[in-house]
N, C-alpha and C. Protein backbone atom coordinates (compact mmCIF):
# COMPACT_ATOMS: atom_id res chain seq x y z
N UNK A 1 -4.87 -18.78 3.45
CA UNK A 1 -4.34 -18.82 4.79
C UNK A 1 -3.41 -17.63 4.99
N UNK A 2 -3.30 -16.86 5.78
CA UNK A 2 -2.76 -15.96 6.13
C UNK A 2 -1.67 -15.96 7.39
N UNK A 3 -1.04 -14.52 7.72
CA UNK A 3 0.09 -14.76 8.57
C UNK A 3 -0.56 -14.18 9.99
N UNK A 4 -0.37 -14.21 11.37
CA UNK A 4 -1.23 -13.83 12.30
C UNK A 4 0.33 -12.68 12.86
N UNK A 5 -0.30 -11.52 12.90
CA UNK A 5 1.02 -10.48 12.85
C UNK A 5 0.49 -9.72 13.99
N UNK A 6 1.15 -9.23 15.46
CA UNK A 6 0.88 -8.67 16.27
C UNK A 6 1.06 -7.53 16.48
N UNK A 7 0.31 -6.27 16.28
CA UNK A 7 0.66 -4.94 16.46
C UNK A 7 -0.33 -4.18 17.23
N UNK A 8 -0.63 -4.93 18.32
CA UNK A 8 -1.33 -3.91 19.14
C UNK A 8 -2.69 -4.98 19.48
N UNK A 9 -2.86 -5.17 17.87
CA UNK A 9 -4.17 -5.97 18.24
C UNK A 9 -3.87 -7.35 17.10
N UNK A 10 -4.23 -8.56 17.10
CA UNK A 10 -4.51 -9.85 16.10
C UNK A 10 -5.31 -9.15 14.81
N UNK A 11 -3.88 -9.34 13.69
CA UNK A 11 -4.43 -9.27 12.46
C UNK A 11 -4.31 -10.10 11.50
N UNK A 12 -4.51 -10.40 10.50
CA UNK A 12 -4.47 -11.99 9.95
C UNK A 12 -4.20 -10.94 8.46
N UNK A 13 -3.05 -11.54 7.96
CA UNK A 13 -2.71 -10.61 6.58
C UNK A 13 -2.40 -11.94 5.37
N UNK A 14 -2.64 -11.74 4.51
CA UNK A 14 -2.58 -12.89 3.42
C UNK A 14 -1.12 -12.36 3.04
N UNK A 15 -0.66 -11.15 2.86
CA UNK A 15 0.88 -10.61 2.46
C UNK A 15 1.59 -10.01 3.40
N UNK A 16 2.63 -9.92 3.35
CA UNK A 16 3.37 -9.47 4.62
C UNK A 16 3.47 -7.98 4.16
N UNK A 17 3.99 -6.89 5.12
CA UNK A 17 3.92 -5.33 5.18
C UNK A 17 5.19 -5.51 4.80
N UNK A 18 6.03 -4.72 3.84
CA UNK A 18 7.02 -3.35 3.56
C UNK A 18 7.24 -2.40 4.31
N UNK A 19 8.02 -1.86 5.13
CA UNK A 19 8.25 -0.48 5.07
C UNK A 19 8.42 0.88 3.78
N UNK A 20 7.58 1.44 2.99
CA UNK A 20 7.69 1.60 1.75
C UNK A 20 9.20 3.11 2.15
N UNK A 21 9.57 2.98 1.05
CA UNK A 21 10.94 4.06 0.34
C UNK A 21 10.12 4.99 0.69
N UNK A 22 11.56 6.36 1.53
CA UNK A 22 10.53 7.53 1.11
C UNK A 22 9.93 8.09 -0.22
N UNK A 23 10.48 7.41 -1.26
CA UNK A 23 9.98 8.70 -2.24
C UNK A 23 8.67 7.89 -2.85
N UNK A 24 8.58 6.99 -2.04
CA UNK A 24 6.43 5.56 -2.45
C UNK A 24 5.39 6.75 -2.44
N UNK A 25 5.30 7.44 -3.15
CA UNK A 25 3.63 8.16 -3.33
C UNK A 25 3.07 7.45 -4.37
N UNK A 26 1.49 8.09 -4.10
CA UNK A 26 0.21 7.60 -4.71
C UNK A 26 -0.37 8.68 -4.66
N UNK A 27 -0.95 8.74 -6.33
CA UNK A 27 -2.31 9.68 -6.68
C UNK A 27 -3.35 8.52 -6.32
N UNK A 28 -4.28 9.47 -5.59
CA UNK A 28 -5.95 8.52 -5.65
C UNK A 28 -6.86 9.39 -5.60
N UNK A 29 -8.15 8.86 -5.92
CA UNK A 29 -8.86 10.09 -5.97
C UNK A 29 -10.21 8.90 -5.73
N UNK A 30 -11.16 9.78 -5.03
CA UNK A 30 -12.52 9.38 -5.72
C UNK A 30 -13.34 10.03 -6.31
N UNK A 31 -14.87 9.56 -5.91
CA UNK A 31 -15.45 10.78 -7.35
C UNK A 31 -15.49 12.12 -6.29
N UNK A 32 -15.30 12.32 -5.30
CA UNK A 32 -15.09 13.78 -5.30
C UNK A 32 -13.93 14.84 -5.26
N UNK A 33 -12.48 14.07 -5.15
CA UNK A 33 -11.66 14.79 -4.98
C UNK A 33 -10.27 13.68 -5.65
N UNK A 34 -9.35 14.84 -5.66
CA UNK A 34 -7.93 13.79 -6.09
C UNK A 34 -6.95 14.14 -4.73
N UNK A 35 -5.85 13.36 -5.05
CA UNK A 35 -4.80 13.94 -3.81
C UNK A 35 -3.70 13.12 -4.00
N UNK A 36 -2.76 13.66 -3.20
CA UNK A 36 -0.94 13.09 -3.94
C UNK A 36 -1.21 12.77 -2.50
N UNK A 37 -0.43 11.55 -2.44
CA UNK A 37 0.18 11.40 -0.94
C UNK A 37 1.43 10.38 -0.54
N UNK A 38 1.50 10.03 0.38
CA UNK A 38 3.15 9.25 0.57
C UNK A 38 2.99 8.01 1.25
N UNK A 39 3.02 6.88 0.83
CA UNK A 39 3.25 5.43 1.05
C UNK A 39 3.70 5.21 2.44
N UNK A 40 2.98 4.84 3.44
CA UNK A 40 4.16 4.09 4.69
C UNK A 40 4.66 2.63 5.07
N UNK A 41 3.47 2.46 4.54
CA UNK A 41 3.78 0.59 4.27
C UNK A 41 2.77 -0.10 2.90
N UNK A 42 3.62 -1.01 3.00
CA UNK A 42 2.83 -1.38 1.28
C UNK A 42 3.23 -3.23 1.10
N UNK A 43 2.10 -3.99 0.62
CA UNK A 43 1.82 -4.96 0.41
C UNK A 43 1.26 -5.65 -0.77
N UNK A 44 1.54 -6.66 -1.37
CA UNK A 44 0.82 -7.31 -2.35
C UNK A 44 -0.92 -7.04 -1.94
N UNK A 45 -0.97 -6.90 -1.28
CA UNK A 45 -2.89 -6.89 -1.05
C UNK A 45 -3.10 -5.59 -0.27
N UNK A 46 -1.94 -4.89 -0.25
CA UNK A 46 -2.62 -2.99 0.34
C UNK A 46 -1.47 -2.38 0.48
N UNK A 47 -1.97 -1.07 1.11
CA UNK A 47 -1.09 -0.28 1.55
C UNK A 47 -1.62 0.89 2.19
N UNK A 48 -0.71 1.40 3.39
CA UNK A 48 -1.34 2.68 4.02
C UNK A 48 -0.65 3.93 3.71
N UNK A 49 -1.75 4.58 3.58
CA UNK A 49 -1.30 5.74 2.63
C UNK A 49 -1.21 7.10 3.60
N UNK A 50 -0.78 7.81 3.87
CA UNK A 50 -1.22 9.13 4.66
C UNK A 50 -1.44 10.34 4.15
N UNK A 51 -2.88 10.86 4.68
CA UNK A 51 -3.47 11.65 3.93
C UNK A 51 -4.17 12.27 5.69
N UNK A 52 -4.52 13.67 5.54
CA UNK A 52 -5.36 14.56 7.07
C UNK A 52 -6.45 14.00 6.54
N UNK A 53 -7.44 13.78 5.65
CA UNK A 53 -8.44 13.66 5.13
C UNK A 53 -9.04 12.15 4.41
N UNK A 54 -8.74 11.16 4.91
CA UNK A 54 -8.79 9.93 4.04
C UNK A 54 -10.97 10.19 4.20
N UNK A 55 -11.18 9.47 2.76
CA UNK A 55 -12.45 8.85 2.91
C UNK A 55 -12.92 8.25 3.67
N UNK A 56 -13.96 7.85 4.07
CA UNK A 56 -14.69 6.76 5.06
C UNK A 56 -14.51 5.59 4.74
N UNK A 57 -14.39 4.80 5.60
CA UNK A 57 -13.98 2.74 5.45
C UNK A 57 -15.36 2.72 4.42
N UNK A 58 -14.79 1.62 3.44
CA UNK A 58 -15.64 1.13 2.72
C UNK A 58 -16.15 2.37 1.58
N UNK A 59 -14.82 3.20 1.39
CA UNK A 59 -14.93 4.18 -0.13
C UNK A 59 -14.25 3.27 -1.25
N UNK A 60 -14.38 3.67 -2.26
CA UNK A 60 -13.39 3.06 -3.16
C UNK A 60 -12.78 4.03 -4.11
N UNK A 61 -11.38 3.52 -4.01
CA UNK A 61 -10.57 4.66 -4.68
C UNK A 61 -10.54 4.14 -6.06
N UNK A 62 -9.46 5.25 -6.73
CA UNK A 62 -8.62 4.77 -7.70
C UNK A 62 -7.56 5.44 -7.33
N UNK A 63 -6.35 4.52 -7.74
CA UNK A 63 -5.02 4.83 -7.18
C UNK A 63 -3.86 4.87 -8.51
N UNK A 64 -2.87 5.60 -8.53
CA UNK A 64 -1.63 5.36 -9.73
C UNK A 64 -0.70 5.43 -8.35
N UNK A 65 0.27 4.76 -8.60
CA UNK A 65 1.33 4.10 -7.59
C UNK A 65 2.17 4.31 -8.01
N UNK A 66 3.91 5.39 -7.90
CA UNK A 66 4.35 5.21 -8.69
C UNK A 66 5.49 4.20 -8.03
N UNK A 67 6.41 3.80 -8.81
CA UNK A 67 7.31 2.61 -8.55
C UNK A 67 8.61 2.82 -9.58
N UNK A 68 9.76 2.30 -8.70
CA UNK A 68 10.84 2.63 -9.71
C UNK A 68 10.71 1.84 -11.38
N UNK A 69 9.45 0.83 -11.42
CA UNK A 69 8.95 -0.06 -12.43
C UNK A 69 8.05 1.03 -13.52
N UNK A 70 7.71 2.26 -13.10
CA UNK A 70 6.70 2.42 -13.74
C UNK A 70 5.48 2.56 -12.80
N UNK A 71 4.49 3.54 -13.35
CA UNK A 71 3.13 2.96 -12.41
C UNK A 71 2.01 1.96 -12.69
N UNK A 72 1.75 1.87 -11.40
CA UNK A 72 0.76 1.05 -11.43
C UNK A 72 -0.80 1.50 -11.23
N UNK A 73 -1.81 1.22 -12.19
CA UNK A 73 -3.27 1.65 -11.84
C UNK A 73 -3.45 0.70 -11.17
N UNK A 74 -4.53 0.95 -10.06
CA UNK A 74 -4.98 0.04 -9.01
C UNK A 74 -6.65 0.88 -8.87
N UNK A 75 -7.58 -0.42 -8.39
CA UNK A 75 -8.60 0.48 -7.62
C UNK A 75 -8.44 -0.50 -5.99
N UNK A 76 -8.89 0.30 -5.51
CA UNK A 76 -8.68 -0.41 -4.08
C UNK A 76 -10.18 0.10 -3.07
N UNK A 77 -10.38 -0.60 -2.08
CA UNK A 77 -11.13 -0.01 -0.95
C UNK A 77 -10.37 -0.12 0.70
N UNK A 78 -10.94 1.42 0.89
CA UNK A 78 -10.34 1.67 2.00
C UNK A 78 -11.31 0.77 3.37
N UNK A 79 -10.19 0.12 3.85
CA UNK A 79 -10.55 -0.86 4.75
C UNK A 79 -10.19 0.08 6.46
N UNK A 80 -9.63 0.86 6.43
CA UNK A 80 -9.78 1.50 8.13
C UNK A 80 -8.77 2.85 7.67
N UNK A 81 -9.47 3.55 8.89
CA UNK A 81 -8.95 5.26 8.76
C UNK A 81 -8.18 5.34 10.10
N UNK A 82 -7.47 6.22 10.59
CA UNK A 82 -6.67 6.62 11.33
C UNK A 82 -7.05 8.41 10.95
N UNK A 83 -7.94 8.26 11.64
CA UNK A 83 -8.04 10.36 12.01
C UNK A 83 -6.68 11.02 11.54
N UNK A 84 -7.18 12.01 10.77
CA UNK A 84 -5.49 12.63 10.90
C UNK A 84 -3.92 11.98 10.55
N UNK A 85 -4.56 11.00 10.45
CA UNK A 85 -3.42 10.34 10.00
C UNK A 85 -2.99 9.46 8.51
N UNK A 86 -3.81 8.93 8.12
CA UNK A 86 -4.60 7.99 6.82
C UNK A 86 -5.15 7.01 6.74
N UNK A 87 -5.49 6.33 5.64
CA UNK A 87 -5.72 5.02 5.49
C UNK A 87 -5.39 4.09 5.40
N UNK A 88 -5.95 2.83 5.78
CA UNK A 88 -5.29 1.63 4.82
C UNK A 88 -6.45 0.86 3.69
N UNK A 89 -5.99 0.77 2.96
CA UNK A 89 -6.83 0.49 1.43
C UNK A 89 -6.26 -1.12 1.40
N UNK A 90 -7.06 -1.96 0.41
CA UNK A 90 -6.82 -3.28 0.12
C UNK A 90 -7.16 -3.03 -1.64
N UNK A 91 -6.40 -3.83 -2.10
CA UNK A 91 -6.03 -3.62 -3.27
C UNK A 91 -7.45 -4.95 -3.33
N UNK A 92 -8.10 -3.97 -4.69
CA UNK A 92 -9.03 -5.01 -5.26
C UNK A 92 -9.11 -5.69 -6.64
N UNK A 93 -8.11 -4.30 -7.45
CA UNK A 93 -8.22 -4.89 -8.38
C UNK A 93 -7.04 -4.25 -9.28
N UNK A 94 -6.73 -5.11 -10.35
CA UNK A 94 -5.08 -4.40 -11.33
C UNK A 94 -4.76 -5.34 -12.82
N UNK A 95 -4.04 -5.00 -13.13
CA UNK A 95 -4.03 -5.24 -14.27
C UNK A 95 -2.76 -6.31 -14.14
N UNK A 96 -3.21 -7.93 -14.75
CA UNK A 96 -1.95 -8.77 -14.33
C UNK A 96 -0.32 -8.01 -14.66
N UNK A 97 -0.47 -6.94 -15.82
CA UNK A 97 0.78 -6.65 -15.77
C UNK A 97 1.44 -5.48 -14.72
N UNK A 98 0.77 -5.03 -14.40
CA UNK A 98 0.54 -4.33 -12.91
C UNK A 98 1.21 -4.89 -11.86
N UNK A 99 0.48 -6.23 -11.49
CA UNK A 99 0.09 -6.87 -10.39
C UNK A 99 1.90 -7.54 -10.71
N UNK A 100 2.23 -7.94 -11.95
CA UNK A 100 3.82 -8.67 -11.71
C UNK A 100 4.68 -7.38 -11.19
N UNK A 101 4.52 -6.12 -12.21
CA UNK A 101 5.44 -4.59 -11.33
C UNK A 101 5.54 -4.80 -9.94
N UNK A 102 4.18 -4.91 -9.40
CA UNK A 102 4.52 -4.65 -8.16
C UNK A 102 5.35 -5.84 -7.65
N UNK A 103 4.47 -6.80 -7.60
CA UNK A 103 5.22 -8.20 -7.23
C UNK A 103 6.97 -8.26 -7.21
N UNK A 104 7.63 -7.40 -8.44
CA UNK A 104 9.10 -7.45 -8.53
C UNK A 104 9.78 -6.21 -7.65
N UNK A 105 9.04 -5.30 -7.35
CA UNK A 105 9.12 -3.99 -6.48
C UNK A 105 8.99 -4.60 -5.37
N UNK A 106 8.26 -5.42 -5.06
CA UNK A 106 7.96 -5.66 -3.35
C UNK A 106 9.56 -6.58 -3.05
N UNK A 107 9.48 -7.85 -3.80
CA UNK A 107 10.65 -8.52 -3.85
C UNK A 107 11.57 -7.68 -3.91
N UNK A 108 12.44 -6.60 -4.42
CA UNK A 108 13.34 -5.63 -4.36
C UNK A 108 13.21 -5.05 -2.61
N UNK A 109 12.24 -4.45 -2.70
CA UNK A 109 12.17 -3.98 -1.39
C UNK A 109 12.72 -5.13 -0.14
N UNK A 110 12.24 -6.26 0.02
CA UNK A 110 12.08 -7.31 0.65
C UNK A 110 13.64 -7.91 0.88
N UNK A 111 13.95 -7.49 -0.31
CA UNK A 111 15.65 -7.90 -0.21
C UNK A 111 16.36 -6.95 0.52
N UNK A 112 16.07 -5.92 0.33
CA UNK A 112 17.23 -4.58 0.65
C UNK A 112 16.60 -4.56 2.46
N UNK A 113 14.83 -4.38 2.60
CA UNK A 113 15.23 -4.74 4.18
C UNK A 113 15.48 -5.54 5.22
N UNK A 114 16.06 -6.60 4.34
CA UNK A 114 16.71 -8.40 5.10
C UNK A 114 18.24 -7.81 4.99
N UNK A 115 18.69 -6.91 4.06
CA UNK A 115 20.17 -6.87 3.66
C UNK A 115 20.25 -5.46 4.80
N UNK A 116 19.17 -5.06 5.25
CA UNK A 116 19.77 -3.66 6.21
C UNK A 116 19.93 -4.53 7.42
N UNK A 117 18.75 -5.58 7.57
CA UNK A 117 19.04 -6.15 9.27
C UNK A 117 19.94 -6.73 9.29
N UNK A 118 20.63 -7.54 8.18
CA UNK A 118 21.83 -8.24 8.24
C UNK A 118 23.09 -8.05 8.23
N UNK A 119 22.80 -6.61 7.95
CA UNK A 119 24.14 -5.67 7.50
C UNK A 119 25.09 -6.36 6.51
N UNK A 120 24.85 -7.36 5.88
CA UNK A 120 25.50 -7.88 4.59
C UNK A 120 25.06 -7.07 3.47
């Protein structure tokens, strides 16, 4: 069951979005090319990445994530493009010890932007 989140259009997300840190990059590559790029939002089940050049919906990457934890290998498929702008990928697959990194990174994150709106 998922959350029904309004941004323009009805999207149904199983994890809620992050605003990711500026310094959230990701190497990904597929089989034809690699590329560094910079995190804008990020989720237990994705994240959009910005890149001038993303692959076509329905590529599949491989991704290293880095995180103040360490990185994380991920493969993911890119689920929608934004021209010029990037992707958003859905995480398909990771390594359970991976999958807790992030899990404690997101929770970190999750705290600090409840503690900016609250100003506590």
């Amino acid at each position: 069951m998922g959350f029904l989140r309004m941004t323009g259009e009805a999207t149904t997300r199983r994890y809620p979005r992050l605003k990711a840190p500026k310094s959230a990059v990701v190497a990904w590559k597929t089989s034809e090319r690699r590329e560094i790029s910079r995190v804008t939002t990020i989720a237990l089940g994705g994240l959009f990445i910005q890149t001038k050049s993303p692959p076509k919906a329905g590529s599949t990457i491989q991704m290293l994530i880095v995180t103040p934890r360490g990185h994380l290998r991920v493969r993911a498929s890119v689920r929608s493009v934004v021209a010029g702008e990037g992707m958003g990928v859905a995480i398909v697959a990771m390594e359970p010890e991976d999958r807790g990194k992030l899990e404690r990174w997101l929770k970190q994150l999750a705290e600090r932007e409840e503690t900016a709106k609250t100003g506590s």
